[in-house]
Structure formats: C-alpha cells, structure tokens
C-alpha atoms as a PDB file:
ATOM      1  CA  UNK A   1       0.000   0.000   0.000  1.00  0.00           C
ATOM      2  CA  UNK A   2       2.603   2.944   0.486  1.00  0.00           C
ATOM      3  CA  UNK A   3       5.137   1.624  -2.065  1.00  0.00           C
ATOM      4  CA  UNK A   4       1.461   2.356  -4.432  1.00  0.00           C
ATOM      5  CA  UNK A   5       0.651   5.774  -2.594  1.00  0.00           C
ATOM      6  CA  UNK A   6       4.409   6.657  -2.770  1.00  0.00           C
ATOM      7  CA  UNK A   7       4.855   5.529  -6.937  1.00  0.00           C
ATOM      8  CA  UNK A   8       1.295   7.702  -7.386  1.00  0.00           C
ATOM      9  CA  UNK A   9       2.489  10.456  -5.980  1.00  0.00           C
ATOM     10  CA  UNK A  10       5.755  10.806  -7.705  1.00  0.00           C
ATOM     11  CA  UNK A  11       3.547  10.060 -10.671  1.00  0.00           C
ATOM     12  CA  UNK A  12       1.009  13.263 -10.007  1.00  0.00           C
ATOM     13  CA  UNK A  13       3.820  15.358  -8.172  1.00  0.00           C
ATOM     14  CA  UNK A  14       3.985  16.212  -4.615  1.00  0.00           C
ATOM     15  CA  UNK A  15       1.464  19.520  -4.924  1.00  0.00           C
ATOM     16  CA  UNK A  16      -0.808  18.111  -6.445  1.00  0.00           C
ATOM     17  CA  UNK A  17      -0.968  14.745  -4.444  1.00  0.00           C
ATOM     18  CA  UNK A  18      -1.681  17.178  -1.546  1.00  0.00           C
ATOM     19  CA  UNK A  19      -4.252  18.505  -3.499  1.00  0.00           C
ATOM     20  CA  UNK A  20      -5.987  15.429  -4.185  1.00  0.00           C
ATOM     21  CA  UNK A  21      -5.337  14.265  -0.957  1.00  0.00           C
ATOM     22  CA  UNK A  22      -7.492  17.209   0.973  1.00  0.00           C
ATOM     23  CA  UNK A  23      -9.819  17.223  -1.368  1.00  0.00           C
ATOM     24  CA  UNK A  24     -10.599  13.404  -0.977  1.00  0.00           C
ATOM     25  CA  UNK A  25     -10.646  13.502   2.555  1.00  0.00           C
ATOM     26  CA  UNK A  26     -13.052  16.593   2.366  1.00  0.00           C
ATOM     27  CA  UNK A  27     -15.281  14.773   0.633  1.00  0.00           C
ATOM     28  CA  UNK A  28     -15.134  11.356   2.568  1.00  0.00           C
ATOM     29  CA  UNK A  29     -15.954  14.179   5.508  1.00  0.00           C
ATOM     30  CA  UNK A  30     -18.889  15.674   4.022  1.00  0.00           C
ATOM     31  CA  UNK A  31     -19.992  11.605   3.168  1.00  0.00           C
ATOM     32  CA  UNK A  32     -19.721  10.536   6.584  1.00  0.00           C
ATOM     33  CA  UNK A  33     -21.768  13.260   8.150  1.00  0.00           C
ATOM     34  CA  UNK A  34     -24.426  13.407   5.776  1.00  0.00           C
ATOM     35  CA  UNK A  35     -24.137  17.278   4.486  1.00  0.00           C
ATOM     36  CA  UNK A  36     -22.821  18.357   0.888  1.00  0.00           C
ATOM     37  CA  UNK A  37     -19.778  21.334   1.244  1.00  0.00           C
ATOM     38  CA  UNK A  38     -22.689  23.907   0.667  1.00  0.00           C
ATOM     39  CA  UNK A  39     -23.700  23.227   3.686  1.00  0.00           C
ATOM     40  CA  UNK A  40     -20.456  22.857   5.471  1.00  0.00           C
ATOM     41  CA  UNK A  41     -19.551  26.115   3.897  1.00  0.00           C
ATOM     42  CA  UNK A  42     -22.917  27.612   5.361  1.00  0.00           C
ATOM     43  CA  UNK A  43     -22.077  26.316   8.874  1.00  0.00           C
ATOM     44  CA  UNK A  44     -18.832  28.171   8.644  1.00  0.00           C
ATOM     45  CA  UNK A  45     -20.384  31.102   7.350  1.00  0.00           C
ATOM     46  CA  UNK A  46     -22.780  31.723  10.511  1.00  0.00           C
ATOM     47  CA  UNK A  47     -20.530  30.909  12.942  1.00  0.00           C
ATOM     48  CA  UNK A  48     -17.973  33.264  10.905  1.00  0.00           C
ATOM     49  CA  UNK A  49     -15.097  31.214  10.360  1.00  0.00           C
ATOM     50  CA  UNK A  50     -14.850  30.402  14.068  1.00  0.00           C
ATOM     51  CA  UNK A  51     -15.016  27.283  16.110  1.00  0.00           C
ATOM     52  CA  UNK A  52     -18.788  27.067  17.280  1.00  0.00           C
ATOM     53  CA  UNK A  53     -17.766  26.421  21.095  1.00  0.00           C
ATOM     54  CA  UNK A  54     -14.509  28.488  22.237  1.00  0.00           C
ATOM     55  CA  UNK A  55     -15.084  31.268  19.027  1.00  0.00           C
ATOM     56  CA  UNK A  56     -11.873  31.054  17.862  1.00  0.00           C
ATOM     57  CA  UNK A  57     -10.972  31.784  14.263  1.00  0.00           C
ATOM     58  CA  UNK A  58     -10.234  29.123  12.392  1.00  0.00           C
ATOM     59  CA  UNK A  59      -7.000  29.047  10.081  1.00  0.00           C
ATOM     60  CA  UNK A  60      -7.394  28.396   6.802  1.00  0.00           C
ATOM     61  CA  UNK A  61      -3.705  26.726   6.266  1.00  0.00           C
ATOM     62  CA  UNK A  62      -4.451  24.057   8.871  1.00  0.00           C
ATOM     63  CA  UNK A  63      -7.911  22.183   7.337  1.00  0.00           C
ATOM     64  CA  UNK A  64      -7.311  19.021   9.655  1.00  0.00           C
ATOM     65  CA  UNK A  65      -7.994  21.190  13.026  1.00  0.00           C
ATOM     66  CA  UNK A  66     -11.393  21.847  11.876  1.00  0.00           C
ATOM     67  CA  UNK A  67     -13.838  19.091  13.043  1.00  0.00           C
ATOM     68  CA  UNK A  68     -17.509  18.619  12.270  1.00  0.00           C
ATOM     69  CA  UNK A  69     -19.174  18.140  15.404  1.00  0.00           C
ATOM     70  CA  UNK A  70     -22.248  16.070  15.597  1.00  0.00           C
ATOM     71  CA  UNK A  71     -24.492  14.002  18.371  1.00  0.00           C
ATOM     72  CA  UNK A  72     -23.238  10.619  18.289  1.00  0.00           C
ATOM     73  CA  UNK A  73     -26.628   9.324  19.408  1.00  0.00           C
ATOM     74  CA  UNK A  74     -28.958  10.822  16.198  1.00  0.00           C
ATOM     75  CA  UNK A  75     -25.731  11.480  14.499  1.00  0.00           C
ATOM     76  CA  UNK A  76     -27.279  15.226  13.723  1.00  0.00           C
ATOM     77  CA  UNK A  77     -24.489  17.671  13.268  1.00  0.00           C
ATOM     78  CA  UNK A  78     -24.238  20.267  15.301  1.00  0.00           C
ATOM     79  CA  UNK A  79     -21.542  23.020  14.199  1.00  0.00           C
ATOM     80  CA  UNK A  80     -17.976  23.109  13.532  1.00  0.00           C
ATOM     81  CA  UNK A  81     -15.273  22.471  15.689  1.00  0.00           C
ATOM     82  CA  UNK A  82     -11.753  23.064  16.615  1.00  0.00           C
ATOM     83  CA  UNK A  83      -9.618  20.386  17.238  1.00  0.00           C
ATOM     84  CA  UNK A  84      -8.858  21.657  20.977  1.00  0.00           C
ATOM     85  CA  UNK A  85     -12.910  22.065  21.447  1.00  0.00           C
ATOM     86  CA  UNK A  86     -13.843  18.598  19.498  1.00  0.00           C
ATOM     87  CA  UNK A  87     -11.486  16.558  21.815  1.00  0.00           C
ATOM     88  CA  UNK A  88     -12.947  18.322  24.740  1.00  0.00           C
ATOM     89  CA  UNK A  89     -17.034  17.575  24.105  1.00  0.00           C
ATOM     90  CA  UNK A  90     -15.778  13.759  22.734  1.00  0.00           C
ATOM     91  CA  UNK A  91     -14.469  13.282  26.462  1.00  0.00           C
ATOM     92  CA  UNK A  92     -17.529  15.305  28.206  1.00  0.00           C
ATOM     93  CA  UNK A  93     -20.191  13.280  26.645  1.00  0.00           C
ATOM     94  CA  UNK A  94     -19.176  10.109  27.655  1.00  0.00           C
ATOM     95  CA  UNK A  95     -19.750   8.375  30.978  1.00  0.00           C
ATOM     96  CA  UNK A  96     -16.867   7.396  32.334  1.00  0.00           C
ATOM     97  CA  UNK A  97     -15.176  11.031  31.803  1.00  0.00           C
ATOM     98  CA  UNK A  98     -18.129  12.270  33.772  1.00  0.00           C
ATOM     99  CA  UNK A  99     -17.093  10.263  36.295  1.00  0.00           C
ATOM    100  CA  UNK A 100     -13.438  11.795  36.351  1.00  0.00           C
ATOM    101  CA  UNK A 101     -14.883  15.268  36.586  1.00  0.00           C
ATOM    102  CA  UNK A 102     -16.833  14.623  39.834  1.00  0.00           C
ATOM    103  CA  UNK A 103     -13.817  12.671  41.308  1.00  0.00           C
ATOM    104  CA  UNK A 104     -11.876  15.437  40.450  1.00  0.00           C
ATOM    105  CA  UNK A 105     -14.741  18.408  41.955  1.00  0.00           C
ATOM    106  CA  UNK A 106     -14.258  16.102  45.283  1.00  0.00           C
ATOM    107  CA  UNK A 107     -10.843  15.938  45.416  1.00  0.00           C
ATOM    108  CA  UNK A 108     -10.367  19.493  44.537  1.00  0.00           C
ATOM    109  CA  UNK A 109     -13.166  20.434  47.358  1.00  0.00           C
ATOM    110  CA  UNK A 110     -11.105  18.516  49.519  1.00  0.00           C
ATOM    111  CA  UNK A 111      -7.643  19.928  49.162  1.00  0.00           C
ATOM    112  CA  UNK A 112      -8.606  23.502  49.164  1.00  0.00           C
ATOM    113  CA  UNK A 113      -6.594  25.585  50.821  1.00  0.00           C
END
C-alpha cells in the first residue's frame, strides 16, 4: 500500500498529491456526516469562520484542526469544531469522563486551601 501511494504520488507530483489528498478527505468528511460542502460552507459562514464552542478563528492553512461536530446518538451535526474544542465535548459526553470530573470536583473540594 505505500510503495502504491508513494509511486502515485511521484507520478502526479507532490502539490498536487496534496491537493488530491485534501480534497478526498473533504469529501469522505462531508460523506460521513451526511451534508454536501454547501452546507459545510454555510455552517462556517454563521458561525464566521470560528469554532462554534470556544469562538476562535479558524486558520485556513491548517484544514485538519477543523472538526464537524455532531451528536453521536442521532448522528445530527451540530456546528464546527476546533480540534482543541472537538477533543474536549468527545471526552464530556461520555460516561466514564463524567465520572473523572466529579472525582476530580471532590478531590479538589477537599484539598482547598
């Protein structure tokens, strides 16, 4: 498999291998979320280029930091996401890191000084 990926992209040349790249993971994005770019583009657009929790503006040269956040239970999407914020709400929704946070409230309540 990479002595293929490797041989193709000497073939197309490293530019636009990168090219192709993005754009086919874009698309595999867009696939496994159920929206077309319009509407990825429109979800960027009202939250104006910023991450939809912490409002920080996304940057343009860095496309893999910018997550499309949806509820894992209806699998609705929600907004877009920075990396730093999509990490965070993956941890917070699940049970057992709920658990961590109230061990750590106790412990914390406990310590004070």
């Amino acid at each position: 498999m990479i002595k293929r990926t490797r041989k193709y992209e000497e073939n197309l040349g490293k530019e636009e291998y990168v090219k192709r790249y993005k754009k086919y993971n874009q698309n595999a994005k867009f696939t496994k979320y159920g929206i077309s770019e319009i509407e990825y583009n429109y979800l960027l657009e009202r939250q104006e280029q910023k991450c939809g929790m912490c409002k920080v503006l996304f940057d343009k040269n860095k496309p893999r930091s910018i997550h499309i956040d949806h509820n894992h239970k209806t699998g609705k999407v929600r907004g877009i996401l920075c990396d730093g914020c999509n990490l965070f709400l993956g941890r917070f929704e699940s049970e057992a890191y709920q658990r961590r946070v109230e061990q750590a409230q106790t412990y914390l309540r406990k310590t004070e000084m």
